[in-house]
N, C-alpha and C. Protein backbone atom coordinates (compact mmCIF):
# COMPACT_ATOMS: atom_id res chain seq x y z
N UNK A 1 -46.74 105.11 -63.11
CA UNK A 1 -45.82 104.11 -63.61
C UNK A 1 -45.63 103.00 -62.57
N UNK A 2 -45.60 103.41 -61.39
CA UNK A 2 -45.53 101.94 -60.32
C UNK A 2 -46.25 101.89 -59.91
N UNK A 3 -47.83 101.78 -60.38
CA UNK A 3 -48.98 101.57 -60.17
C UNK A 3 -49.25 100.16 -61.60
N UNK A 4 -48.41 101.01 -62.31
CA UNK A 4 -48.88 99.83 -63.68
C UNK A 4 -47.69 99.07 -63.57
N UNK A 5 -46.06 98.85 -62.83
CA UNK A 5 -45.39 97.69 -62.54
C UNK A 5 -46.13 96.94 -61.30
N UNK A 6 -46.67 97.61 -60.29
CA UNK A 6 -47.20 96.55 -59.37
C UNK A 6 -48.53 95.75 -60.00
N UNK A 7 -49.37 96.58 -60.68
CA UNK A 7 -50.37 95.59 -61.81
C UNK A 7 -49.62 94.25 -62.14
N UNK A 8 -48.66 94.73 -62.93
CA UNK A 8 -48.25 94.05 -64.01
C UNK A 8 -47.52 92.50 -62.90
N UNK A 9 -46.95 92.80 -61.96
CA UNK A 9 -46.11 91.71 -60.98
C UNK A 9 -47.40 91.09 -60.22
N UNK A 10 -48.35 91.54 -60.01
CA UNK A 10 -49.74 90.67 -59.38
C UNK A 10 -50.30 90.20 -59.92
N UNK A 11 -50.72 90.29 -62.12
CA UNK A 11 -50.95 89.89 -62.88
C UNK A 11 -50.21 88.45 -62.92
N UNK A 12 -48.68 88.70 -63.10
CA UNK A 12 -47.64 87.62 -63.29
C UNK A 12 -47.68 86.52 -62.44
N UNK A 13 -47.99 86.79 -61.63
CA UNK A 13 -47.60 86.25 -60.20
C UNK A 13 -49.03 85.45 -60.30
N UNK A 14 -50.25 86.11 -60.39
CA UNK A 14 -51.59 85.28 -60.09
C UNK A 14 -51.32 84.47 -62.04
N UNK A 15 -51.06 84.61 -62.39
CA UNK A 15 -50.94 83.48 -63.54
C UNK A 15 -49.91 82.46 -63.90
N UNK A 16 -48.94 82.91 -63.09
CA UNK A 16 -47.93 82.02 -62.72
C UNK A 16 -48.58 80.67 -61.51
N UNK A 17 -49.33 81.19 -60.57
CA UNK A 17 -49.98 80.25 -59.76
C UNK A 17 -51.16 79.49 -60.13
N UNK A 18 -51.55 80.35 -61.43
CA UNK A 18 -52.96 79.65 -62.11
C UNK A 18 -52.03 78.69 -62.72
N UNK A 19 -50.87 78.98 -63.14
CA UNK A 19 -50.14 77.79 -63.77
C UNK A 19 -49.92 76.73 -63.59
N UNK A 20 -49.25 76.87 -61.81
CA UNK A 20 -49.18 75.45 -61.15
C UNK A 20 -50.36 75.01 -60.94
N UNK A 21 -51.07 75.46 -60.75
CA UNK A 21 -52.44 74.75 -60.24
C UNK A 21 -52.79 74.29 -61.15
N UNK A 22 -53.02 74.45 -62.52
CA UNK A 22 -53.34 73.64 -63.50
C UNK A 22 -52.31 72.25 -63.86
N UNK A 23 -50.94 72.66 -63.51
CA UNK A 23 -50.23 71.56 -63.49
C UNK A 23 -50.48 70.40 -62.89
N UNK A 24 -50.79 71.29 -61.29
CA UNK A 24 -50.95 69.98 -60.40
C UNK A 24 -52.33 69.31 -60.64
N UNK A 25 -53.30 69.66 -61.42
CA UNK A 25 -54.68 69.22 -61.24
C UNK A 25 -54.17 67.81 -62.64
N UNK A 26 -53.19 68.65 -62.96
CA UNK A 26 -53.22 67.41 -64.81
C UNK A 26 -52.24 66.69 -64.40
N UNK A 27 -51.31 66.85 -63.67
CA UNK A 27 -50.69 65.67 -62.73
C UNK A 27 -51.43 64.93 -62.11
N UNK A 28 -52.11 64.88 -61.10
CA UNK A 28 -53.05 64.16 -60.39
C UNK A 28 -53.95 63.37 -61.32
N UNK A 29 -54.33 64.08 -62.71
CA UNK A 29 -55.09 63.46 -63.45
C UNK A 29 -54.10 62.16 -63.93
N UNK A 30 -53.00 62.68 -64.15
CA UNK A 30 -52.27 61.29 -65.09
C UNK A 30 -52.04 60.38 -64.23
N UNK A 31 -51.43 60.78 -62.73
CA UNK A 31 -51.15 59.44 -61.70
C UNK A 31 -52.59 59.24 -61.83
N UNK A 32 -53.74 59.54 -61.86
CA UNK A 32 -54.92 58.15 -61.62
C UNK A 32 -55.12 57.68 -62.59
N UNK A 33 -54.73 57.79 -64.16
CA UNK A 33 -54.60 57.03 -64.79
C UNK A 33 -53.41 55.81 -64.78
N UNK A 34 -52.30 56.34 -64.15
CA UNK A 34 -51.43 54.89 -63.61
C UNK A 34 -51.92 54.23 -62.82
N UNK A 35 -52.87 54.40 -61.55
CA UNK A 35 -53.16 53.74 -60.91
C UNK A 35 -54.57 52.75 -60.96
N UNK A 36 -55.23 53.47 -62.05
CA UNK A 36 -56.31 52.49 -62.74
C UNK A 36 -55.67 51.58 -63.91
N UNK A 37 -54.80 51.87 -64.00
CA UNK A 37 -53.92 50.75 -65.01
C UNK A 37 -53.06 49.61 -64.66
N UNK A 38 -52.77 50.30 -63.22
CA UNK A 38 -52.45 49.21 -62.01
C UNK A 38 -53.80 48.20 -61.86
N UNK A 39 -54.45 48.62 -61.11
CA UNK A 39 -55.67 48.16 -61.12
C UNK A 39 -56.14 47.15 -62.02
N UNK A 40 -56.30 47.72 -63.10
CA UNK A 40 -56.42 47.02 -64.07
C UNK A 40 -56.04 45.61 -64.35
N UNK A 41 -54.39 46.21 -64.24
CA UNK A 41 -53.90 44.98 -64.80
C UNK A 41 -54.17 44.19 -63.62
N UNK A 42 -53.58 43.94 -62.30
CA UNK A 42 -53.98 43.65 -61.36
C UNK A 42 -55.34 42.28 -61.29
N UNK A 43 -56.44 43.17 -61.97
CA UNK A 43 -57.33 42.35 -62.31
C UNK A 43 -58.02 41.81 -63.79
N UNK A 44 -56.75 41.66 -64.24
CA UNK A 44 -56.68 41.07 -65.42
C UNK A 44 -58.15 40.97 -66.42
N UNK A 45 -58.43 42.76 -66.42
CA UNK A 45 -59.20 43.68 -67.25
C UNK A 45 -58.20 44.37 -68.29
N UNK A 46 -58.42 43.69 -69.92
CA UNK A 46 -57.68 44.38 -70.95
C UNK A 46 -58.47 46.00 -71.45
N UNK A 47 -59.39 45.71 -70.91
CA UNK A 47 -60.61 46.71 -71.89
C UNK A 47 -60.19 47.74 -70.77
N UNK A 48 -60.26 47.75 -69.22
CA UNK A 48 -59.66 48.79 -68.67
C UNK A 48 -58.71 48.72 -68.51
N UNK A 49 -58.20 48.17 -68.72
CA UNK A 49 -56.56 48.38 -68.78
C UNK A 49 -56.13 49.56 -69.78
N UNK A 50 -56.70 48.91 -71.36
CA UNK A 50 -56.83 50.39 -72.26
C UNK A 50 -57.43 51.41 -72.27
N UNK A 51 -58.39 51.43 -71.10
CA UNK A 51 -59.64 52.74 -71.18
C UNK A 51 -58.48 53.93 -71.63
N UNK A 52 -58.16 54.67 -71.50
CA UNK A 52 -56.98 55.62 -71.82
C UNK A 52 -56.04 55.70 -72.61
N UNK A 53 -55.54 54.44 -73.54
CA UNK A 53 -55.11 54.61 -74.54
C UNK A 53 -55.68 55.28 -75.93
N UNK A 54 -54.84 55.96 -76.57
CA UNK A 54 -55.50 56.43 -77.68
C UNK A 54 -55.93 55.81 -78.91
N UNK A 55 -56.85 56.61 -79.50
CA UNK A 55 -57.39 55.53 -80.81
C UNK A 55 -56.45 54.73 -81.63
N UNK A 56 -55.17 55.79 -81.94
CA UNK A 56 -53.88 56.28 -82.57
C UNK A 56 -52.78 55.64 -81.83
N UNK A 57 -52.76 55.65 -80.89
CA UNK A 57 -51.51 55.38 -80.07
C UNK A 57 -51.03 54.56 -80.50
N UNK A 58 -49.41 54.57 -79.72
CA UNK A 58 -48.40 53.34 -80.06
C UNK A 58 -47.95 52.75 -78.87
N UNK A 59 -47.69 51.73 -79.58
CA UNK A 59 -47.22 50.37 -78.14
C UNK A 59 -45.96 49.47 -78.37
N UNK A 60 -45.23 49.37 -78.04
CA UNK A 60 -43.72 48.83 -78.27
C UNK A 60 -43.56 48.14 -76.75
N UNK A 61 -43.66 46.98 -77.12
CA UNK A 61 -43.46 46.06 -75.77
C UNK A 61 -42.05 45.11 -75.52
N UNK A 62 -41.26 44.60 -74.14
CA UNK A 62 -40.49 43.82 -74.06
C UNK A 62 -40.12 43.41 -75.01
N UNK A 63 -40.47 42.24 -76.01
CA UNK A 63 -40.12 41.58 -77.47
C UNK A 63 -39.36 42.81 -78.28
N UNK A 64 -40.07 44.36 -78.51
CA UNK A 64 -39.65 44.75 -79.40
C UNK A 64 -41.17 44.84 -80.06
N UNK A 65 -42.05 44.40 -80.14
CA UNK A 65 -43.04 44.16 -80.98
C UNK A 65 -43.71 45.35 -80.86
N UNK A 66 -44.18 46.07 -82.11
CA UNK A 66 -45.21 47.15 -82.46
C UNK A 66 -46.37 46.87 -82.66
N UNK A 67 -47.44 47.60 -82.11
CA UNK A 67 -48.48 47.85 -82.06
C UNK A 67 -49.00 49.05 -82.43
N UNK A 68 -49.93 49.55 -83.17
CA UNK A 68 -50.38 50.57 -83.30
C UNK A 68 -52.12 50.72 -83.24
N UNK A 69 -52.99 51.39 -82.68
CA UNK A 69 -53.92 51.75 -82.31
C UNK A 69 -54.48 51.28 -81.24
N UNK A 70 -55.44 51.82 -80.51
CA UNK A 70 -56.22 51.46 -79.08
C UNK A 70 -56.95 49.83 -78.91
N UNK A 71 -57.53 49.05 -80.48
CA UNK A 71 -58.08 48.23 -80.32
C UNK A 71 -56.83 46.99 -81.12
N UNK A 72 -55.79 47.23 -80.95
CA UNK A 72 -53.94 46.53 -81.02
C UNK A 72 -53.98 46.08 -79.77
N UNK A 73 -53.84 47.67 -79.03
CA UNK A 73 -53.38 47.91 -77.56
C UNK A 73 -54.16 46.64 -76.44
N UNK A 74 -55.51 46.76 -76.39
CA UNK A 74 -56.58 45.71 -75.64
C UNK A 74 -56.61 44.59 -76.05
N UNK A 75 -55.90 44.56 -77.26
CA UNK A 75 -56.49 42.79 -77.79
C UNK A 75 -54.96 42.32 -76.86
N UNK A 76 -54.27 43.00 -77.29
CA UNK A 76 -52.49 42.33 -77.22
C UNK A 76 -52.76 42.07 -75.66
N UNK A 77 -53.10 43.16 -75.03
CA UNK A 77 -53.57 42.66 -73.17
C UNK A 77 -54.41 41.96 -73.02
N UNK A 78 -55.57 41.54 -73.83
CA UNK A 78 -56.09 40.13 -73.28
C UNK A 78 -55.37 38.83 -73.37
N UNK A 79 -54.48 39.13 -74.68
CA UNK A 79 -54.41 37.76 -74.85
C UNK A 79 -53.02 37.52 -73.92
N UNK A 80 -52.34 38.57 -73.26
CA UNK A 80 -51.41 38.08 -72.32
C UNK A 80 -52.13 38.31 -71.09
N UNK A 81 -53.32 38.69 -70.52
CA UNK A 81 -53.38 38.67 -69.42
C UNK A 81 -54.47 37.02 -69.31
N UNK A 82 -54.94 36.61 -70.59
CA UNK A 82 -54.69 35.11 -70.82
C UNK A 82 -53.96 33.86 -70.79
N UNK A 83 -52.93 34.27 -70.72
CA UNK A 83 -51.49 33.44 -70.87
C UNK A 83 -50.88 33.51 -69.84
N UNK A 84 -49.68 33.93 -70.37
CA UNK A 84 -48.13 34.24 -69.33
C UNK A 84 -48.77 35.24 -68.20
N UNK A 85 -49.02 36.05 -68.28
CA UNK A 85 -49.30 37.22 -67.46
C UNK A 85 -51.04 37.30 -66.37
N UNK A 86 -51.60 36.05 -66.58
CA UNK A 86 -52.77 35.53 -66.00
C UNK A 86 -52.38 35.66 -64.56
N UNK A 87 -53.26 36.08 -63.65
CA UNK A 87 -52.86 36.02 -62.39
C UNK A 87 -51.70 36.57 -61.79
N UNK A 88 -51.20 37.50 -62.44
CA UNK A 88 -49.97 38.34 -62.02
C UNK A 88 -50.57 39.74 -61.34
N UNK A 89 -49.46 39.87 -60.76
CA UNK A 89 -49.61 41.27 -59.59
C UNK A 89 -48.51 42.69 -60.65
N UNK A 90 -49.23 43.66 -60.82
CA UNK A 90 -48.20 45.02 -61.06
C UNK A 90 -48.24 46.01 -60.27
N UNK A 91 -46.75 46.59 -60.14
CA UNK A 91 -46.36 47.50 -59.43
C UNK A 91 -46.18 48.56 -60.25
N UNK A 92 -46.16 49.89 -59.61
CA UNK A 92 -45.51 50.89 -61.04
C UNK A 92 -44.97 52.03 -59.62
N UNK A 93 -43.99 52.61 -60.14
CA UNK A 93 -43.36 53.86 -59.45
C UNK A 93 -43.22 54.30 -59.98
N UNK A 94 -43.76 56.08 -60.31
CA UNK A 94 -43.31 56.77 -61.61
C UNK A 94 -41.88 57.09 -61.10
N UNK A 95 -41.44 57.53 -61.76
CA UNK A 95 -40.18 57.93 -61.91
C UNK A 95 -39.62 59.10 -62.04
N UNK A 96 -40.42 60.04 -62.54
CA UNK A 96 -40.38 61.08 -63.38
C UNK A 96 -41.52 61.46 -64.24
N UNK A 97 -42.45 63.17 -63.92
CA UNK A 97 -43.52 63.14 -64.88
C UNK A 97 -43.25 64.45 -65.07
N UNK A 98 -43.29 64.71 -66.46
CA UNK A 98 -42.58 66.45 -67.28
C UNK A 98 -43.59 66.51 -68.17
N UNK A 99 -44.11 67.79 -68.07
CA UNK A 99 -44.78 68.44 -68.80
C UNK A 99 -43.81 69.12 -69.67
N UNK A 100 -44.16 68.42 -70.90
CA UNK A 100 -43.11 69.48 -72.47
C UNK A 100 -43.98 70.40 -72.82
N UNK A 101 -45.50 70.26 -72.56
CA UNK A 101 -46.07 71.45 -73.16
C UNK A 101 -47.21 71.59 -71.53
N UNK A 102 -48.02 71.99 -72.02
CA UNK A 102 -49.28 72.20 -71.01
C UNK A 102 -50.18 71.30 -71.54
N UNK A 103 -50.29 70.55 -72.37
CA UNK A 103 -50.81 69.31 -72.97
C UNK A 103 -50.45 67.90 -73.68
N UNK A 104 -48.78 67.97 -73.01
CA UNK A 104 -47.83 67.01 -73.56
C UNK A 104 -47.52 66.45 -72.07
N UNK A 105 -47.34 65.44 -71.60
CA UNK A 105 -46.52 65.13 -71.26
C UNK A 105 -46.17 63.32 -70.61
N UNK A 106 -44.59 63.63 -70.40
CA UNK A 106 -43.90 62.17 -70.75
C UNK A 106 -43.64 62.15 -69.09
N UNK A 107 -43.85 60.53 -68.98
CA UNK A 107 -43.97 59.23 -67.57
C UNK A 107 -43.19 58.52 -68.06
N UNK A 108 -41.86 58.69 -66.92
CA UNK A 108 -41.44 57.41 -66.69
C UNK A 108 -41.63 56.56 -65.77
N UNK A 109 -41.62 55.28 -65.89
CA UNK A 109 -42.21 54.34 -64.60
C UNK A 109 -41.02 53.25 -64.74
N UNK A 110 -41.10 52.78 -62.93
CA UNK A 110 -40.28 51.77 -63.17
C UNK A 110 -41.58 50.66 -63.01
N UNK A 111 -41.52 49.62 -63.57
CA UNK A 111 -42.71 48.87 -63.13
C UNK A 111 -41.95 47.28 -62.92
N UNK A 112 -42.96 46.23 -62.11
CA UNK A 112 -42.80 45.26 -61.39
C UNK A 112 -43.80 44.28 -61.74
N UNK A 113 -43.69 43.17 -62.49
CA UNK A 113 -44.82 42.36 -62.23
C UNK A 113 -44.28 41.02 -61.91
N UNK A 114 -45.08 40.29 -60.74
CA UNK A 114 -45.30 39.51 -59.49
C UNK A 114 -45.77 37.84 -60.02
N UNK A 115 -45.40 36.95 -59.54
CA UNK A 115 -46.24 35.98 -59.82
C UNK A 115 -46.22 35.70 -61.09
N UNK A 116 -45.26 35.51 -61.66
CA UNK A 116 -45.13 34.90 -63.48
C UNK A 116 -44.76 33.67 -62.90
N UNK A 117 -45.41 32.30 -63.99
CA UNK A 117 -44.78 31.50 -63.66
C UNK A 117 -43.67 30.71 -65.02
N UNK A 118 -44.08 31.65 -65.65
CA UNK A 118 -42.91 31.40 -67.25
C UNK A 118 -43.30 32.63 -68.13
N UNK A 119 -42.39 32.96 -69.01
CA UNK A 119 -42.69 33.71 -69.66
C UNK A 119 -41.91 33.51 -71.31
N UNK A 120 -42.42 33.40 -71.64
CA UNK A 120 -41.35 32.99 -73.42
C UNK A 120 -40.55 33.84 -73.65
N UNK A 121 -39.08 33.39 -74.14
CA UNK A 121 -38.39 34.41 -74.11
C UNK A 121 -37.76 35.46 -73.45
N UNK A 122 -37.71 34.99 -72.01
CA UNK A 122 -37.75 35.82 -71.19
C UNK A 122 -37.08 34.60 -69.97
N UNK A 123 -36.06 35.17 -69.47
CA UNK A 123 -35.11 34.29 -67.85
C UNK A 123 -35.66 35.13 -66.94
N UNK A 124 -36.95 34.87 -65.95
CA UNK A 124 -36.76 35.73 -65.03
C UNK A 124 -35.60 35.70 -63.98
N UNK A 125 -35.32 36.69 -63.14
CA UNK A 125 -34.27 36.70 -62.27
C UNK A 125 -34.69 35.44 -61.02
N UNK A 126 -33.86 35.55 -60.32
CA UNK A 126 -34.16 34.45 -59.47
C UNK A 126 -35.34 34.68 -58.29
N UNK A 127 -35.46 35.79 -57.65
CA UNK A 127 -37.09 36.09 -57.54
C UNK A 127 -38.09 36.53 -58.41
N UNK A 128 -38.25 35.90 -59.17
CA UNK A 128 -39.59 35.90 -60.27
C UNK A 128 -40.37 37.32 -60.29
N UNK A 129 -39.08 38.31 -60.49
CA UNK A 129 -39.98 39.48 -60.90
C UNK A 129 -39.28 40.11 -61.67
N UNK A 130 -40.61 40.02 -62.89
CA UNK A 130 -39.96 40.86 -64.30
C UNK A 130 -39.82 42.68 -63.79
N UNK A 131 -39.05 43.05 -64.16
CA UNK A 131 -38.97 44.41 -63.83
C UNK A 131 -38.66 45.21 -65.28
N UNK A 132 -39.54 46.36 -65.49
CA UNK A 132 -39.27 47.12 -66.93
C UNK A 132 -39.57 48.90 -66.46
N UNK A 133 -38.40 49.18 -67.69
CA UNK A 133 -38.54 51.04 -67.31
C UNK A 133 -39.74 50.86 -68.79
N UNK A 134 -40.93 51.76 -68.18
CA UNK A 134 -41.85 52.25 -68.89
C UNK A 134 -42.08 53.70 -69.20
N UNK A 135 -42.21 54.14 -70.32
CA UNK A 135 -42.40 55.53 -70.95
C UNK A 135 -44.01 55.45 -71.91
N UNK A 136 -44.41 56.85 -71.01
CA UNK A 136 -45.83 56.89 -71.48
C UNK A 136 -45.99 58.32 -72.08
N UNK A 137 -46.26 58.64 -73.15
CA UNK A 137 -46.22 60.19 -73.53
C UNK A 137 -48.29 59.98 -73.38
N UNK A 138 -48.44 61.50 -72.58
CA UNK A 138 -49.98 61.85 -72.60
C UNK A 138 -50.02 62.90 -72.93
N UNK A 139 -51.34 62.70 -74.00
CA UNK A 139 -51.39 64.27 -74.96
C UNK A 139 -53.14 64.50 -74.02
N UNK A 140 -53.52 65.84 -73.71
CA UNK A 140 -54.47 66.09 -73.37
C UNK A 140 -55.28 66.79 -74.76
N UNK A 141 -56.60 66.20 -74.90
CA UNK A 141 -57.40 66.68 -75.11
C UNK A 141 -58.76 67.26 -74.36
N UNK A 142 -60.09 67.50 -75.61
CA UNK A 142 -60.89 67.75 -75.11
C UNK A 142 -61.76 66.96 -73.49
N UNK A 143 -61.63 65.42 -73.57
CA UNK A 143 -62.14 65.21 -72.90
C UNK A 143 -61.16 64.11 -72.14
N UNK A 144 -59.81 65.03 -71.63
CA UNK A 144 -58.66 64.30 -70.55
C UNK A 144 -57.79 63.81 -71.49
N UNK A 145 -57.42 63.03 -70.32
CA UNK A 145 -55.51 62.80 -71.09
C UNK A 145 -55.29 61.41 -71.23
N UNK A 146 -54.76 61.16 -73.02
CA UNK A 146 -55.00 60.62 -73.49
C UNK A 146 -53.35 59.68 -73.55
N UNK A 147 -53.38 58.14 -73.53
CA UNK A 147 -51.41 58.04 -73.81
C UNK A 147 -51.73 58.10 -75.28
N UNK A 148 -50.79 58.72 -75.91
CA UNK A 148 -50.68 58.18 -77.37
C UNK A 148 -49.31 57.38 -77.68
N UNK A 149 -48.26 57.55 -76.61
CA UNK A 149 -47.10 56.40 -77.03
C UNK A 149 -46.92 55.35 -75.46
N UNK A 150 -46.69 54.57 -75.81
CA UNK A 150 -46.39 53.25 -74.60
C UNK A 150 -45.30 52.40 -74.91
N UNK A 151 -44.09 53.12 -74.13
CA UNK A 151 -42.49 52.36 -74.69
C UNK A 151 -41.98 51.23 -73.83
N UNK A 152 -42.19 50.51 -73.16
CA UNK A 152 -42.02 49.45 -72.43
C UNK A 152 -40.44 48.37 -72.60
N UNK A 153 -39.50 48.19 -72.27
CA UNK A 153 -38.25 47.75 -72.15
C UNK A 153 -38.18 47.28 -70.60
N UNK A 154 -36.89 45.83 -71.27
CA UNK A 154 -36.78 44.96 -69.83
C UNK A 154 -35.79 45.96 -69.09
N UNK A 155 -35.93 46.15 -67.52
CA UNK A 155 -34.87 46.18 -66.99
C UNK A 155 -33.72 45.57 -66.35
N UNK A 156 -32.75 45.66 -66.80
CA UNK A 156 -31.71 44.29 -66.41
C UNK A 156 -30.86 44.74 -64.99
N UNK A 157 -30.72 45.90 -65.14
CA UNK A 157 -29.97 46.70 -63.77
C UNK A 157 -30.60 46.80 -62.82
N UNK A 158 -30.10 47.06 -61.46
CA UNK A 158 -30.68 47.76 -60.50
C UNK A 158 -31.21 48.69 -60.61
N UNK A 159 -32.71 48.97 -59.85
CA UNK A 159 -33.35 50.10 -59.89
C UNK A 159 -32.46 51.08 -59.30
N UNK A 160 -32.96 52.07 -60.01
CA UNK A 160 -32.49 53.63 -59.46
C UNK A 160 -31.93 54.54 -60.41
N UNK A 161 -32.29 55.37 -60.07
CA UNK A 161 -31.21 56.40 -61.02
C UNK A 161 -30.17 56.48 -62.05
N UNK A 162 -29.95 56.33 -63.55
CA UNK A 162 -29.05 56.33 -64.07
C UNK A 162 -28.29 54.92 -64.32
N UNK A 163 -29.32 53.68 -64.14
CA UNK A 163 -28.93 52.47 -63.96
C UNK A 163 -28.77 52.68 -65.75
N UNK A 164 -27.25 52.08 -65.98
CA UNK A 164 -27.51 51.30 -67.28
C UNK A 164 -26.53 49.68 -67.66
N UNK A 165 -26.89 48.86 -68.56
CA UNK A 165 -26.32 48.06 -68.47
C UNK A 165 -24.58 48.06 -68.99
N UNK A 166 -23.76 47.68 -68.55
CA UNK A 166 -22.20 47.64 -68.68
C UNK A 166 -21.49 46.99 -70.14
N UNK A 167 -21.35 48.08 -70.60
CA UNK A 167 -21.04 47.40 -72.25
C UNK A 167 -20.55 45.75 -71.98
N UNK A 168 -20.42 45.26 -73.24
CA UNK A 168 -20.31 43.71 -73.53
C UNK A 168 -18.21 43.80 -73.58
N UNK A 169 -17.35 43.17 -73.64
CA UNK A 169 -16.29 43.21 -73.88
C UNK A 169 -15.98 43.44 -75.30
N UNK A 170 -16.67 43.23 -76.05
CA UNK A 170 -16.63 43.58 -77.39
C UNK A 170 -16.42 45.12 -77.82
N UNK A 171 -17.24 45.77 -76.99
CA UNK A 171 -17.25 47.02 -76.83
C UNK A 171 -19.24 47.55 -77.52
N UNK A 172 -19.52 46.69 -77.73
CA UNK A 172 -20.78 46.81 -78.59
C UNK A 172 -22.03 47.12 -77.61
């Protein structure tokens, strides 16, 4: 009998560590997909910029505006890394990366982009950097990890923790 509980706790134990290790390998996988998306944008490449979006995926940007599928996703980034967003610099800090499943999981980022020199609709702050909390859900499949949602919102607060903006006097 404590031949088959010490089995059973070296079993647990070596699959509990096969666990993290698979975590950390699909972590590492998703930060280099932020950082080729940095990149990317960086060098105002839409096509890699999307390499990793899904066929399916969704895209909800600053405006509010929806997008849905991978060839939405690349057109909508050329034609701003055409425009407003031409020659701009991005930053990203994740924020937070949770695995909901062993093939789910949600990124938050705070991100930074540099060097706008107008943007429609949009007051930048007085050092000209748009700042937005970004949410990326990655579903893994067969061949890596894929975003299928991209939630993008301005940030108006100070970075950090638990920043939110201070109701209106209205109360609204």
């Amino acid at each position: 009998m404590a031949h088959t509980r010490t089995a059973l706790v070296l079993i647990l134990c070596g699959a509990a560590h096969a666990t993290r290790a698979a975590g950390a390998e699909d972590e590492a996988a998703i930060r280099k997909i932020i950082a080729d998306e940095i990149a990317a944008w960086n060098a105002g490449d839409a096509k890699a910029y999307a390499a990793r979006f899904a066929e399916h995926g969704t895209f909800t940007n600053i405006y509010g505006m929806f997008f849905e599928g991978h060839k939405a996703f690349e057109e909508r980034h050329a034609e701003i890394f055409a425009t407003f967003f031409k020659g701009t610099t991005r930053k990203q800090t994740v924020r937070k990366l949770r695995f909901v499943t062993p093939d789910v999981a949600v990124v938050d980022v705070d991100s930074e982009v540099w060097n706008i020199r107008s943007m429609p609709g949009v007051v930048l702050p007085p050092d000209g950097v748009l700042r937005t909390r970004l949410q990326e859900v990655f579903v893994k499949r067969e061949n890596g990890w894929w975003i299928e949602a991209f939630h993008n919102v301005e940030a108006r607060g100070a970075p950090g923790r638990g920043t939110q903006q201070k109701p209106t006097p209205s109360g609204n």
